[in-house]
PDB file of N, CA and C in Angstrom:
ATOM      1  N   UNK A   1      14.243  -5.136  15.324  1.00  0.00           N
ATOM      2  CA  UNK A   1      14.576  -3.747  15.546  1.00  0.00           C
ATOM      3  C   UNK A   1      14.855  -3.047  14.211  1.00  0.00           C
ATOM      4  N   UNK A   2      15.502  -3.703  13.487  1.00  0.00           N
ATOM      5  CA  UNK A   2      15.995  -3.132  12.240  1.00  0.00           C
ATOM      6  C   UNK A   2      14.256  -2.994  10.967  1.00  0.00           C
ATOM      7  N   UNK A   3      13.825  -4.298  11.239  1.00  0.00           N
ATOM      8  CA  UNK A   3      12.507  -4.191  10.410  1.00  0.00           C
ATOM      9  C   UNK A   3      11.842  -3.290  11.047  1.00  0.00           C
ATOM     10  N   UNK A   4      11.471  -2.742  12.467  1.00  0.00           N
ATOM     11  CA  UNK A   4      10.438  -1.304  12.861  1.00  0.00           C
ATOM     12  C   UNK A   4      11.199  -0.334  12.386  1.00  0.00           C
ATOM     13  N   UNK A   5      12.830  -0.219  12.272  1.00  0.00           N
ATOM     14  CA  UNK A   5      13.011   1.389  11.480  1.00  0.00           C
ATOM     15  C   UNK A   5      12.976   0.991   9.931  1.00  0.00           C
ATOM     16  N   UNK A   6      13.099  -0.078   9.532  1.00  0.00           N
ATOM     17  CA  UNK A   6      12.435   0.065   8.219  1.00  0.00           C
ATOM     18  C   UNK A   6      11.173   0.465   7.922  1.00  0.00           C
ATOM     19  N   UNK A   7      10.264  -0.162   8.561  1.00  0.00           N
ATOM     20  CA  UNK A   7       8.892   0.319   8.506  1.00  0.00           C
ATOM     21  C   UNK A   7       8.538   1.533   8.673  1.00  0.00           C
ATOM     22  N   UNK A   8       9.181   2.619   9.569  1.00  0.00           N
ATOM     23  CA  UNK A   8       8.792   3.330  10.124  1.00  0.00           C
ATOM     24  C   UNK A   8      10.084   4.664   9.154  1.00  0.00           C
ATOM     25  N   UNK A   9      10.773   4.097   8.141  1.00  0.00           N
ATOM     26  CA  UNK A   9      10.923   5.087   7.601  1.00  0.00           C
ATOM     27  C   UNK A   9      11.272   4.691   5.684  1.00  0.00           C
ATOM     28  N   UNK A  10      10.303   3.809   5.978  1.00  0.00           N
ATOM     29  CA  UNK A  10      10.395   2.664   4.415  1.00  0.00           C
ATOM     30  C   UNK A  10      10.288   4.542   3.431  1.00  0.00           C
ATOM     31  N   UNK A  11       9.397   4.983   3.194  1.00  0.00           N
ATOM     32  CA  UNK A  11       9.108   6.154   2.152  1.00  0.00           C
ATOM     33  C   UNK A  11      10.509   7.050   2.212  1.00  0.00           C
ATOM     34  N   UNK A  12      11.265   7.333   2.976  1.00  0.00           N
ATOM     35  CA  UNK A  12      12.543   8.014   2.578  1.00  0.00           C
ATOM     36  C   UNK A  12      13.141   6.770   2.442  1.00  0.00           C
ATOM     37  N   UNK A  13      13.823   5.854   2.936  1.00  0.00           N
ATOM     38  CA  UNK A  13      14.910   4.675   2.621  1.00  0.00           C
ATOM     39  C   UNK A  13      14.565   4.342   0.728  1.00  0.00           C
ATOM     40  N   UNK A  14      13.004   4.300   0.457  1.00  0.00           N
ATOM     41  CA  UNK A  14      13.135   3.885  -0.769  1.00  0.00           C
ATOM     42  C   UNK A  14      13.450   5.273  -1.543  1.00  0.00           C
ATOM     43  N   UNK A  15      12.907   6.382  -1.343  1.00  0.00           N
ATOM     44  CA  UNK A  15      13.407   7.400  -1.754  1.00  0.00           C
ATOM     45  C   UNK A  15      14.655   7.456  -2.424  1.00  0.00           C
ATOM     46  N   UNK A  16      15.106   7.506  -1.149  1.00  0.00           N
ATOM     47  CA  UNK A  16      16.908   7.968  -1.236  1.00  0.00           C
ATOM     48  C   UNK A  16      17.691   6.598  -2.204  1.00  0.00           C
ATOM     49  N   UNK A  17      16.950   5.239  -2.078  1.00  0.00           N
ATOM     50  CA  UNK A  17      17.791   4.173  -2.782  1.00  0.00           C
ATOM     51  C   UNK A  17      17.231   4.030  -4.529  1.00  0.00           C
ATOM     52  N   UNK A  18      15.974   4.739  -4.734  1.00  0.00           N
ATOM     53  CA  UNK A  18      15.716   4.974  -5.958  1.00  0.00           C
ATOM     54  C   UNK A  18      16.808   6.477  -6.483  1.00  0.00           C
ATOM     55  N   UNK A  19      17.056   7.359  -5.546  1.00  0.00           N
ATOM     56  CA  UNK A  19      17.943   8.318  -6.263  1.00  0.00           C
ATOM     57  C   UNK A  19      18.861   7.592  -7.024  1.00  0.00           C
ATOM     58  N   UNK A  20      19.660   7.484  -5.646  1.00  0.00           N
ATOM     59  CA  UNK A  20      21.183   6.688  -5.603  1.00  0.00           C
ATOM     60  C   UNK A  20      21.339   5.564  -7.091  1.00  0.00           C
ATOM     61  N   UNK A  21      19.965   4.669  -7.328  1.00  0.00           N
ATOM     62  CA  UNK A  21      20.428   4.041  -7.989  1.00  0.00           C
ATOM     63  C   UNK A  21      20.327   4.622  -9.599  1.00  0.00           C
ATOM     64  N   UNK A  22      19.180   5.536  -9.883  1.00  0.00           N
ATOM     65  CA  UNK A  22      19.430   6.578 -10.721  1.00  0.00           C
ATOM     66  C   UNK A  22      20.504   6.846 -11.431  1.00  0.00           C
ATOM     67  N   UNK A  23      21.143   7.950  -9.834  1.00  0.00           N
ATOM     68  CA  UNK A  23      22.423   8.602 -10.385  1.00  0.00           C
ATOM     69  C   UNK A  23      23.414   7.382 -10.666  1.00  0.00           C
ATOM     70  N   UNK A  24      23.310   6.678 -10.220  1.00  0.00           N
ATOM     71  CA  UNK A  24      24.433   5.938 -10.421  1.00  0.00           C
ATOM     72  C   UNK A  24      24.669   4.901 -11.252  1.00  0.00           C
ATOM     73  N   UNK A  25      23.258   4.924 -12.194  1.00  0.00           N
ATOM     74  CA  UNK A  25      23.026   3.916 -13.806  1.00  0.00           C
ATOM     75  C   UNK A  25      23.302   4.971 -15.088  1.00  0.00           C
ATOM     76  N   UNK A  26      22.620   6.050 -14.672  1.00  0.00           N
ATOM     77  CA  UNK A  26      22.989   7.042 -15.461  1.00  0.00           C
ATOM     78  C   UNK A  26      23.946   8.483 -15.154  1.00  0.00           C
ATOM     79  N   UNK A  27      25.008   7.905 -14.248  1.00  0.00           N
ATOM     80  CA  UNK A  27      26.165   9.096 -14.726  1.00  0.00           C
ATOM     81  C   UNK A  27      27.265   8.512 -15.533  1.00  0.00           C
ATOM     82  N   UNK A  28      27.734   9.121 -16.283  1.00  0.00           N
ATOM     83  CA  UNK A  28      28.440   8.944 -17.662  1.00  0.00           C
ATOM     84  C   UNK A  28      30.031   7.647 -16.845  1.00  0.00           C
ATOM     85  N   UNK A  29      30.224   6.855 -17.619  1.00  0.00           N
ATOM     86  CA  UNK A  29      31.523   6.405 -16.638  1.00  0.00           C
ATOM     87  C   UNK A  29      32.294   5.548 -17.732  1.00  0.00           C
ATOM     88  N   UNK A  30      33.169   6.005 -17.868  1.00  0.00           N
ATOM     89  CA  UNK A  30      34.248   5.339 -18.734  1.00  0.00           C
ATOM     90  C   UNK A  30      34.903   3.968 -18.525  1.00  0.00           C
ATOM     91  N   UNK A  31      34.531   3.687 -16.921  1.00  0.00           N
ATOM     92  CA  UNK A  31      34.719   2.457 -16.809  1.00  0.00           C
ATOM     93  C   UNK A  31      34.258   1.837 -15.524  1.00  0.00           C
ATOM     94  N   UNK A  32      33.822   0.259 -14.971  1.00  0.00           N
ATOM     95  CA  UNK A  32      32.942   0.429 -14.221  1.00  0.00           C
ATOM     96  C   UNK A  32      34.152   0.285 -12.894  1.00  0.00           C
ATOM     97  N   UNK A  33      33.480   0.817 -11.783  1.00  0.00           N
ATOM     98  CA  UNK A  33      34.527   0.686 -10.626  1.00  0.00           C
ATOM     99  C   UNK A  33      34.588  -0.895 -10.003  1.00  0.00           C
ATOM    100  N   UNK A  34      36.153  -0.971  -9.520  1.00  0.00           N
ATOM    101  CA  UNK A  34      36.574  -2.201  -9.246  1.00  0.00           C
ATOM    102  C   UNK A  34      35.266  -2.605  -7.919  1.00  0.00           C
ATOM    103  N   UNK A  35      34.444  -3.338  -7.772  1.00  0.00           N
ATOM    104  CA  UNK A  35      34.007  -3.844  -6.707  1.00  0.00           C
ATOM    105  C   UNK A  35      33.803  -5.283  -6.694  1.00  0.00           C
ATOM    106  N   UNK A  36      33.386  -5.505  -5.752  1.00  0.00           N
ATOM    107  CA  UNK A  36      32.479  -7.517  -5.725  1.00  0.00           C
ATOM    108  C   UNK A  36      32.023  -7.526  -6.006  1.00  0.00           C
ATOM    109  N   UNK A  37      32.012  -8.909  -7.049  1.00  0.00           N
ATOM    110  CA  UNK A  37      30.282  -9.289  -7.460  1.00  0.00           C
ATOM    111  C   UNK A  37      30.547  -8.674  -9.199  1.00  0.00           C
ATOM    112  N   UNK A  38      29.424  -9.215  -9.224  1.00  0.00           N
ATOM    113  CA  UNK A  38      29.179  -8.893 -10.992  1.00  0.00           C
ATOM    114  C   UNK A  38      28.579  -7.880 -11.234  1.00  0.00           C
ATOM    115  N   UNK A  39      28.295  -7.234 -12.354  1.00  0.00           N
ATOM    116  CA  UNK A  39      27.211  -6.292 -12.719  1.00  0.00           C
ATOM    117  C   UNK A  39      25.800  -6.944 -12.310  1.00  0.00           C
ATOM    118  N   UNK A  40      25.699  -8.336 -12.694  1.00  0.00           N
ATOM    119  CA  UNK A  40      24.294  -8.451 -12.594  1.00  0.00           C
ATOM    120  C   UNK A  40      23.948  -8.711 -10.956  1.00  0.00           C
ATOM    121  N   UNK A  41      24.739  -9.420 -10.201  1.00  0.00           N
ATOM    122  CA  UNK A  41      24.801  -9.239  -8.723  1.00  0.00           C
ATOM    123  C   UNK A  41      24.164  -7.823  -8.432  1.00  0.00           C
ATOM    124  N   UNK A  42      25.065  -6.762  -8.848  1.00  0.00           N
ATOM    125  CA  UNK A  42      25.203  -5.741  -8.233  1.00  0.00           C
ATOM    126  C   UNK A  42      23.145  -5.156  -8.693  1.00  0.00           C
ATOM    127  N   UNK A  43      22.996  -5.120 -10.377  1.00  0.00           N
ATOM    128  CA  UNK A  43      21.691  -4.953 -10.162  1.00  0.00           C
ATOM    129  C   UNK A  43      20.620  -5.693  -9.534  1.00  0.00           C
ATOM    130  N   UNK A  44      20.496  -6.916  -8.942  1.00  0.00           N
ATOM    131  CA  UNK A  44      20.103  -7.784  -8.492  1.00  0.00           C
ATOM    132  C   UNK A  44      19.554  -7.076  -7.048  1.00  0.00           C
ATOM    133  N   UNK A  45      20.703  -7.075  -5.994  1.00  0.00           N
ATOM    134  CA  UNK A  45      21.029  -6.228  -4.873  1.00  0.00           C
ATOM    135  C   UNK A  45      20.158  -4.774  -4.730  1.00  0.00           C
ATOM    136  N   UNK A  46      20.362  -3.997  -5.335  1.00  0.00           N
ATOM    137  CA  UNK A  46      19.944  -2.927  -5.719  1.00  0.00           C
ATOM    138  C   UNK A  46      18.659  -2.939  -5.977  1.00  0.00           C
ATOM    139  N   UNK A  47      18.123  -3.402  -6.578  1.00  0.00           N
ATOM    140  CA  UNK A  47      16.624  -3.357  -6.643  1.00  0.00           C
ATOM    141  C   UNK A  47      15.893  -4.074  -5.823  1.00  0.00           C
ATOM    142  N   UNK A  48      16.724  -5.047  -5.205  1.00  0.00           N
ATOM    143  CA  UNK A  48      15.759  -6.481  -4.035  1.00  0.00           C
ATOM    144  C   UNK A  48      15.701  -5.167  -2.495  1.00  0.00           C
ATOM    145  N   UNK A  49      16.671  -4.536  -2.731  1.00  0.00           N
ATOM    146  CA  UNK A  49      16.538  -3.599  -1.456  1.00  0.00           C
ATOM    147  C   UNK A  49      15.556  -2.351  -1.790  1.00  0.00           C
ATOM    148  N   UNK A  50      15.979  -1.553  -3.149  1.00  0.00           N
ATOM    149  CA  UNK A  50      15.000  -0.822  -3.528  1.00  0.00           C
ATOM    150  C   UNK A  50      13.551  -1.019  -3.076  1.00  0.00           C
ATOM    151  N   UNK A  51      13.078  -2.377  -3.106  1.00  0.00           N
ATOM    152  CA  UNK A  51      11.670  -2.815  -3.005  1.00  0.00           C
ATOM    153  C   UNK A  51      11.493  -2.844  -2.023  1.00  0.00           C
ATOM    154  N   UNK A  52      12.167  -3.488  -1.272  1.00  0.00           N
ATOM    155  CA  UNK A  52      11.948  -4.387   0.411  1.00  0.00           C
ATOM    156  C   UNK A  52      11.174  -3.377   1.363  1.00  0.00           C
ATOM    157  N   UNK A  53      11.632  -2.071   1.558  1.00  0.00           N
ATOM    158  CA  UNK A  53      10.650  -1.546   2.253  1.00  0.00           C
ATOM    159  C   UNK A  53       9.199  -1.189   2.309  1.00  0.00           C
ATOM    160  N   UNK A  54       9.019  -1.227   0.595  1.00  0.00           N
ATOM    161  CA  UNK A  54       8.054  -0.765   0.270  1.00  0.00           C
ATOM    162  C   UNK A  54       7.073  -2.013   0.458  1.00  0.00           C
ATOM    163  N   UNK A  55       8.124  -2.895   0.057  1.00  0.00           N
ATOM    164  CA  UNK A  55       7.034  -4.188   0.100  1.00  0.00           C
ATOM    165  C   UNK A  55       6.432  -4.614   1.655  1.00  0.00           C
ATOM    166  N   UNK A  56       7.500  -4.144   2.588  1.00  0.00           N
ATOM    167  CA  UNK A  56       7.599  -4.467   3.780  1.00  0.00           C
ATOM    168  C   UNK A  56       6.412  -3.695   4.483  1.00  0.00           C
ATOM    169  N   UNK A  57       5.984  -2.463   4.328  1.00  0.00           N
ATOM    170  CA  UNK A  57       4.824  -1.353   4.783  1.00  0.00           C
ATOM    171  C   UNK A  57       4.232  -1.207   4.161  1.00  0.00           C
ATOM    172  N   UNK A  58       3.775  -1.182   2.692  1.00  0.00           N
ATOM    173  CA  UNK A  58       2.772  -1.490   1.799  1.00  0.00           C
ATOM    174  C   UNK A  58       2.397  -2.634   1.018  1.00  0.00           C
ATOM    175  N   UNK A  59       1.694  -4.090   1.790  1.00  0.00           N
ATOM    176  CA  UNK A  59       1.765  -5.056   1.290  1.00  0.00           C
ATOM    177  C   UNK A  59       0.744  -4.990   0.510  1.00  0.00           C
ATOM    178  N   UNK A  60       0.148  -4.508   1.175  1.00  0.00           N
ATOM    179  CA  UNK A  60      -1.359  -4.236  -0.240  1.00  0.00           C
ATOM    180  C   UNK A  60      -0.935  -4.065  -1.572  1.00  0.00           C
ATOM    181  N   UNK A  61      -0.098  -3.277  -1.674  1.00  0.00           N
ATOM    182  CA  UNK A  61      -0.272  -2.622  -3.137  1.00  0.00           C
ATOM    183  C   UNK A  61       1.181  -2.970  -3.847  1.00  0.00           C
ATOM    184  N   UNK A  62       2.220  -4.355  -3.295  1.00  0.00           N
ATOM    185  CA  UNK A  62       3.016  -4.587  -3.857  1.00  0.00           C
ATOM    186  C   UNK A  62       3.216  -4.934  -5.484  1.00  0.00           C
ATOM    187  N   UNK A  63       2.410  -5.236  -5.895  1.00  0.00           N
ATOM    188  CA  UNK A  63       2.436  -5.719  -7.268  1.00  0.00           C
ATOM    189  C   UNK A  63       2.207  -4.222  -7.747  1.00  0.00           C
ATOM    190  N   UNK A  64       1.660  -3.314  -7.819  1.00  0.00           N
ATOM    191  CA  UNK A  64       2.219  -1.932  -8.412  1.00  0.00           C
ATOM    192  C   UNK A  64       3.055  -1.004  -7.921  1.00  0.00           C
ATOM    193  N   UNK A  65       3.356  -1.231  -6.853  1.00  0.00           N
ATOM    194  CA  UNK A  65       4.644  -1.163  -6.865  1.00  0.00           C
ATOM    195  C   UNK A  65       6.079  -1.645  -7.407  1.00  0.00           C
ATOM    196  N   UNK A  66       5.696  -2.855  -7.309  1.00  0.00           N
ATOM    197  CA  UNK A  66       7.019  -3.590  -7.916  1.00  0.00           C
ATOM    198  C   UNK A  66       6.894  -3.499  -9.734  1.00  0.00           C
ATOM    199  N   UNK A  67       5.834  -3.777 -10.300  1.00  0.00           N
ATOM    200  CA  UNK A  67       5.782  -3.283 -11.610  1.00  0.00           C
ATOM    201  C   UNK A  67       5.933  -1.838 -11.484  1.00  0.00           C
ATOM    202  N   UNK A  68       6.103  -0.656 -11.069  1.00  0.00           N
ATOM    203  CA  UNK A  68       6.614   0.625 -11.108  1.00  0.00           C
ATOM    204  C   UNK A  68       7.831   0.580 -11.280  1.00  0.00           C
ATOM    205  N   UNK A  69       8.659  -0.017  -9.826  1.00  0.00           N
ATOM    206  CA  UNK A  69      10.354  -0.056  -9.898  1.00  0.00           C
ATOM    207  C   UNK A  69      11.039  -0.770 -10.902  1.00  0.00           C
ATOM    208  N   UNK A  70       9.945  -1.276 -12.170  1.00  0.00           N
ATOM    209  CA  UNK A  70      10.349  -2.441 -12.868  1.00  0.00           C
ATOM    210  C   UNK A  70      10.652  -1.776 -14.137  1.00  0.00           C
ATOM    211  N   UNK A  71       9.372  -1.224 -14.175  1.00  0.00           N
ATOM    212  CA  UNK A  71       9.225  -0.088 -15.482  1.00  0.00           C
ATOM    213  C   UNK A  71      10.292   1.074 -15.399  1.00  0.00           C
ATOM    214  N   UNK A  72      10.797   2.028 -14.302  1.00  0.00           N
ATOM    215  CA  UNK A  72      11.743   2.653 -14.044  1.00  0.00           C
ATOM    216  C   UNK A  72      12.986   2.171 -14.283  1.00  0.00           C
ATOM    217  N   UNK A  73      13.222   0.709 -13.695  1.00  0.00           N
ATOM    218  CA  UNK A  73      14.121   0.580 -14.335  1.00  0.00           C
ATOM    219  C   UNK A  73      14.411  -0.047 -15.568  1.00  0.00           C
ATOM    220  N   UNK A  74      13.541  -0.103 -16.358  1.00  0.00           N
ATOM    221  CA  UNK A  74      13.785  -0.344 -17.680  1.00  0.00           C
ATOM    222  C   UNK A  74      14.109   1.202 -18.345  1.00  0.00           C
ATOM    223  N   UNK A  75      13.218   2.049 -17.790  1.00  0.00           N
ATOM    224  CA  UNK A  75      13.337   3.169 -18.563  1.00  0.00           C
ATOM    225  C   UNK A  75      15.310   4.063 -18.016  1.00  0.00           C
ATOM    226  N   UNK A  76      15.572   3.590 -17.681  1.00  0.00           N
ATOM    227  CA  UNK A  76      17.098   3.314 -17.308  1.00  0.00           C
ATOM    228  C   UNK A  76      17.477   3.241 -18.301  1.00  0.00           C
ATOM    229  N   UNK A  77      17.086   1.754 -18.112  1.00  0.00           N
ATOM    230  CA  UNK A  77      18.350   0.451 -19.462  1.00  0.00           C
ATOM    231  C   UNK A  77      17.583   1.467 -20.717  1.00  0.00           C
ATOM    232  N   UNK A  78      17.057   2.154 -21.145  1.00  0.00           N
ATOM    233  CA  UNK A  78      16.506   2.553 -22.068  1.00  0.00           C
ATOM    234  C   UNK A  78      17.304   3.456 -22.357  1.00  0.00           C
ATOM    235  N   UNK A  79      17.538   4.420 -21.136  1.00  0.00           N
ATOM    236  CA  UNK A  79      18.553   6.112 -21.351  1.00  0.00           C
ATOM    237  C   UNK A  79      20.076   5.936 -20.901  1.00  0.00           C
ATOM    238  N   UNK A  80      20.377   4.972 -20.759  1.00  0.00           N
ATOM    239  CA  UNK A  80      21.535   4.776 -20.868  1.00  0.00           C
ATOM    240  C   UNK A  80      22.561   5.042 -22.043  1.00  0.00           C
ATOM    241  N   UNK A  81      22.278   4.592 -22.985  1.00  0.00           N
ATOM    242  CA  UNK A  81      23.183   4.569 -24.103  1.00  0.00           C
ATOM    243  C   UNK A  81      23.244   6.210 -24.559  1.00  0.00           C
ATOM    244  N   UNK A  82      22.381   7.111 -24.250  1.00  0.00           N
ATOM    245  CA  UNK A  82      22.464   8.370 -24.240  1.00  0.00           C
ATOM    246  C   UNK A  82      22.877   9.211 -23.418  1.00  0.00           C
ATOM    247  N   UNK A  83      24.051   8.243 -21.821  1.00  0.00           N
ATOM    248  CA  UNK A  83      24.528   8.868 -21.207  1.00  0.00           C
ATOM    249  C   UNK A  83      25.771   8.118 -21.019  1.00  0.00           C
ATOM    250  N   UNK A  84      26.364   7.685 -22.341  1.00  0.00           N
ATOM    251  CA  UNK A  84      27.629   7.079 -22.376  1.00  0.00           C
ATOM    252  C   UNK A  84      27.482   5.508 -21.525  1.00  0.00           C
ATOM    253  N   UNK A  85      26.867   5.055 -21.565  1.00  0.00           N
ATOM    254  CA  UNK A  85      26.661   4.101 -20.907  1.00  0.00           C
ATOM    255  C   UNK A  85      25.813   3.002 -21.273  1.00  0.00           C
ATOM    256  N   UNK A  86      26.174   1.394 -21.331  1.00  0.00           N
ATOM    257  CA  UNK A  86      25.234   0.379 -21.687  1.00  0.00           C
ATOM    258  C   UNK A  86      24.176  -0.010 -21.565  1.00  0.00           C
ATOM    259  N   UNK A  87      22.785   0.024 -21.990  1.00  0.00           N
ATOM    260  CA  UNK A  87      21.443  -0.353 -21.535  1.00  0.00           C
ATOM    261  C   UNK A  87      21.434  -1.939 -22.168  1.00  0.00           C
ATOM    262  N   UNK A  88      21.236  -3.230 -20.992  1.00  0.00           N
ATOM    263  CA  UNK A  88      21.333  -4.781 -20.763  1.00  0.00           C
ATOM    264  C   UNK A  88      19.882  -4.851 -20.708  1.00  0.00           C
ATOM    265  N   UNK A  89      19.746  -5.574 -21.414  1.00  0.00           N
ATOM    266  CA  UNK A  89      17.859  -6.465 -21.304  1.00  0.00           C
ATOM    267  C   UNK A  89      18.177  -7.540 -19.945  1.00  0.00           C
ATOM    268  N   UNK A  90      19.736  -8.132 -19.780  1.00  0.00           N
ATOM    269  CA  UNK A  90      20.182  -8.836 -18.664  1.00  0.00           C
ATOM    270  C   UNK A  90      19.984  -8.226 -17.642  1.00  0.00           C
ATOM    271  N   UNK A  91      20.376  -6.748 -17.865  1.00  0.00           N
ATOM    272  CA  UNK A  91      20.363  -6.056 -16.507  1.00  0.00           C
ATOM    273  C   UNK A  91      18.942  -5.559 -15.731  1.00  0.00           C
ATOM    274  N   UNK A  92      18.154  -5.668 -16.797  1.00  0.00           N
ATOM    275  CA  UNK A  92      16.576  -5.393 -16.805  1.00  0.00           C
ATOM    276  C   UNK A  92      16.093  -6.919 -16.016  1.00  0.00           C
ATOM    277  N   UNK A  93      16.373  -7.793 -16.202  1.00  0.00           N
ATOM    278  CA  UNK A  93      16.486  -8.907 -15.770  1.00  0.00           C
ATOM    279  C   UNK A  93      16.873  -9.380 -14.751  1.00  0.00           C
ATOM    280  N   UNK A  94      18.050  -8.862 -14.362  1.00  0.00           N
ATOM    281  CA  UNK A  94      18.301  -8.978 -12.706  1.00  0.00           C
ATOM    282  C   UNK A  94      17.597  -7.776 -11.967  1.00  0.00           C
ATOM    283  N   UNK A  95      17.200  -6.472 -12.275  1.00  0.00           N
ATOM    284  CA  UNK A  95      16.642  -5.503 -11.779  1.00  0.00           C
ATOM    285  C   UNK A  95      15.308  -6.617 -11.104  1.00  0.00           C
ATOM    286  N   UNK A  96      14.477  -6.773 -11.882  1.00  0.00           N
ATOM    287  CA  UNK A  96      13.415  -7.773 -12.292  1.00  0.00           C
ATOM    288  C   UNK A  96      13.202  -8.785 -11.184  1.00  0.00           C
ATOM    289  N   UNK A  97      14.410  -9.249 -11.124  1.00  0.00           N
ATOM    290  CA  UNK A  97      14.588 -10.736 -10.268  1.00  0.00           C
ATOM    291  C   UNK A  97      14.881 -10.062  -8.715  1.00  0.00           C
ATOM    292  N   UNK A  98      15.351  -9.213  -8.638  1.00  0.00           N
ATOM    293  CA  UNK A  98      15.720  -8.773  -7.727  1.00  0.00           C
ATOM    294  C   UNK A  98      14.329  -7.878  -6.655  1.00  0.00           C
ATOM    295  N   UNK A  99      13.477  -7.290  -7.135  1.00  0.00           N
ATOM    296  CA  UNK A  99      12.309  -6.967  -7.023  1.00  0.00           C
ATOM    297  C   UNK A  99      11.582  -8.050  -7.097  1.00  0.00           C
ATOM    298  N   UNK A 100      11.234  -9.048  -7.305  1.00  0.00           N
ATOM    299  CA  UNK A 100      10.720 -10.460  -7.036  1.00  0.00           C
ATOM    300  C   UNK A 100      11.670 -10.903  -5.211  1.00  0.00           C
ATOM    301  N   UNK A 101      12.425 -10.954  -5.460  1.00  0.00           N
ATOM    302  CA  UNK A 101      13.249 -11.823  -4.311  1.00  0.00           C
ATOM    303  C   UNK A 101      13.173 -10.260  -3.334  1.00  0.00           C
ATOM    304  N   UNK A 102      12.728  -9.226  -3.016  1.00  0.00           N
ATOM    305  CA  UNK A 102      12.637  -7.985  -1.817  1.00  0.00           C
ATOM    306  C   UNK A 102      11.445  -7.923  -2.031  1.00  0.00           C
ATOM    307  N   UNK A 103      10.468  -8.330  -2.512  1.00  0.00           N
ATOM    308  CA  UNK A 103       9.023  -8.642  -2.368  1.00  0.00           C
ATOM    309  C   UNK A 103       9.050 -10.095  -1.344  1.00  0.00           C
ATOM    310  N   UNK A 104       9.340 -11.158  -1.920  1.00  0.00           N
ATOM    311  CA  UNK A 104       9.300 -12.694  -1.014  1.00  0.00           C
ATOM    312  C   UNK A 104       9.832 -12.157   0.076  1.00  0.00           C
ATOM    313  N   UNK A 105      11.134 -11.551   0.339  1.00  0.00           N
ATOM    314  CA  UNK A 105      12.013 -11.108   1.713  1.00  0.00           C
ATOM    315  C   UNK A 105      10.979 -10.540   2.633  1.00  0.00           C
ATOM    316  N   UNK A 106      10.616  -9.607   2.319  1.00  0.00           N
ATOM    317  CA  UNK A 106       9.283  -8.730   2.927  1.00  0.00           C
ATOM    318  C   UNK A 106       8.258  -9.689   3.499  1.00  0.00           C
ATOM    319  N   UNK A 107       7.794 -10.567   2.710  1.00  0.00           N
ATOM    320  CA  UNK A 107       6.633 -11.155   3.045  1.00  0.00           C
ATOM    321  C   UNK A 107       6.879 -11.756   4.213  1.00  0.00           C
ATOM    322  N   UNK A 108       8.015 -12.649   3.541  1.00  0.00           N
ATOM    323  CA  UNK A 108       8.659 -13.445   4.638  1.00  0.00           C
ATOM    324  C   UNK A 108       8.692 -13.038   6.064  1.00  0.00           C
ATOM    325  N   UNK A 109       9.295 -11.540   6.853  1.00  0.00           N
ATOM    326  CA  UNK A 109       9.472 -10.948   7.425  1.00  0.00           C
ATOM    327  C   UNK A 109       8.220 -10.439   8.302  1.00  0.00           C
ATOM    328  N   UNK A 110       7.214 -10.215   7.586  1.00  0.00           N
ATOM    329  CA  UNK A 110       6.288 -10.265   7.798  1.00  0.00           C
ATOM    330  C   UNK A 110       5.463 -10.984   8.551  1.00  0.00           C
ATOM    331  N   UNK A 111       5.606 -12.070   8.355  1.00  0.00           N
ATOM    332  CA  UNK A 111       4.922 -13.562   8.780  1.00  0.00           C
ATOM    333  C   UNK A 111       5.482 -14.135  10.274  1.00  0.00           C
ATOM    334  N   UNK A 112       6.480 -13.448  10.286  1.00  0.00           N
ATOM    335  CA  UNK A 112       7.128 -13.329  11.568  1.00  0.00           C
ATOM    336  C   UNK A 112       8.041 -12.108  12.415  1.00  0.00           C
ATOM    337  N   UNK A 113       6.540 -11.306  12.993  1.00  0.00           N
ATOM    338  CA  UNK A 113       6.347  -9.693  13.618  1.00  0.00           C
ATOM    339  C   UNK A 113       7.855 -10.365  14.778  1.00  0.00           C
ATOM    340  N   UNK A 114       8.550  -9.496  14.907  1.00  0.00           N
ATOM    341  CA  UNK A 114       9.286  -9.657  16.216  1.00  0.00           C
ATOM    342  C   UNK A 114      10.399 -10.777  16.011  1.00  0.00           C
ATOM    343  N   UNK A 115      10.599 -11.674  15.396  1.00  0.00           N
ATOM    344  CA  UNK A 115      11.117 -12.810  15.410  1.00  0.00           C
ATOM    345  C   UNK A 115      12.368 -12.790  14.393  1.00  0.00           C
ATOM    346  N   UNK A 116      12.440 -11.976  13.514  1.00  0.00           N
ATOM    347  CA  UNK A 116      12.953 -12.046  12.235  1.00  0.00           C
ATOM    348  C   UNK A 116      14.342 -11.192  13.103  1.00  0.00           C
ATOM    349  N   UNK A 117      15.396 -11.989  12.285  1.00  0.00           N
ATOM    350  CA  UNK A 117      16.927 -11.928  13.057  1.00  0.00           C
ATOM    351  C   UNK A 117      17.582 -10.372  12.351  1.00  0.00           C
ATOM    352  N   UNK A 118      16.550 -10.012  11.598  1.00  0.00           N
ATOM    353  CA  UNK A 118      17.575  -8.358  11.170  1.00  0.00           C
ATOM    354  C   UNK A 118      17.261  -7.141  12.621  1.00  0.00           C
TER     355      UNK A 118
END
């Protein structure tokens, strides 16, 4: 149930989670907020979901896709330091890994229409 409204609204979900993660690499922050998990967790997360839909309704064309969200977010870690904020080759790295592992998720999901427990 959850994978047909992904599918069926993958182009805004990635939308709105490419904003979000945008604004929220590059707004200025003096310090990072208390949450779970690590920084690199947190970019990890963030981009494995970023992908997943896309990967999930456009399997064809995942590999430019996922090299897109890859390059974006490098160009992040790139403008960061010009918005008070750290640009990580690590963090480029879990971005990275994370878009690898919501590509496999997808596939996975895939391979089993109806069956898959989300």
């Amino acid at each position: 149930m959850l994978i047909t409204w992904i599918q069926r609204h993958w182009a805004l979900l990635t939308a709105l989670l490419l904003v979000l993660i945008s604004v929220l690499s590059l707004s200025p922050a003096s310090q990072l907020p208390a949450v779970p998990g690590t920084d690199k967790t947190h970019h990890f997360i963030a981009y494995a979901a970023c992908v997943f839909p896309l990967a999930l309704r456009r399997p064809r064309y995942w590999l430019w896709l996922a090299l897109a969200i890859i390059g974006w977010s490098g160009a992040i870690e790139l403008i960061q330091p010009y918005v008070n904020r750290y640009g990580e080759w690590l963090d480029l790295a879990a971005n990275s890994l994370g878009v690898l592992i919501g590509v496999i998720l997808a596939s996975l999901c895939r391979l089993w229409p109806g069956k898959t427990p989300l």
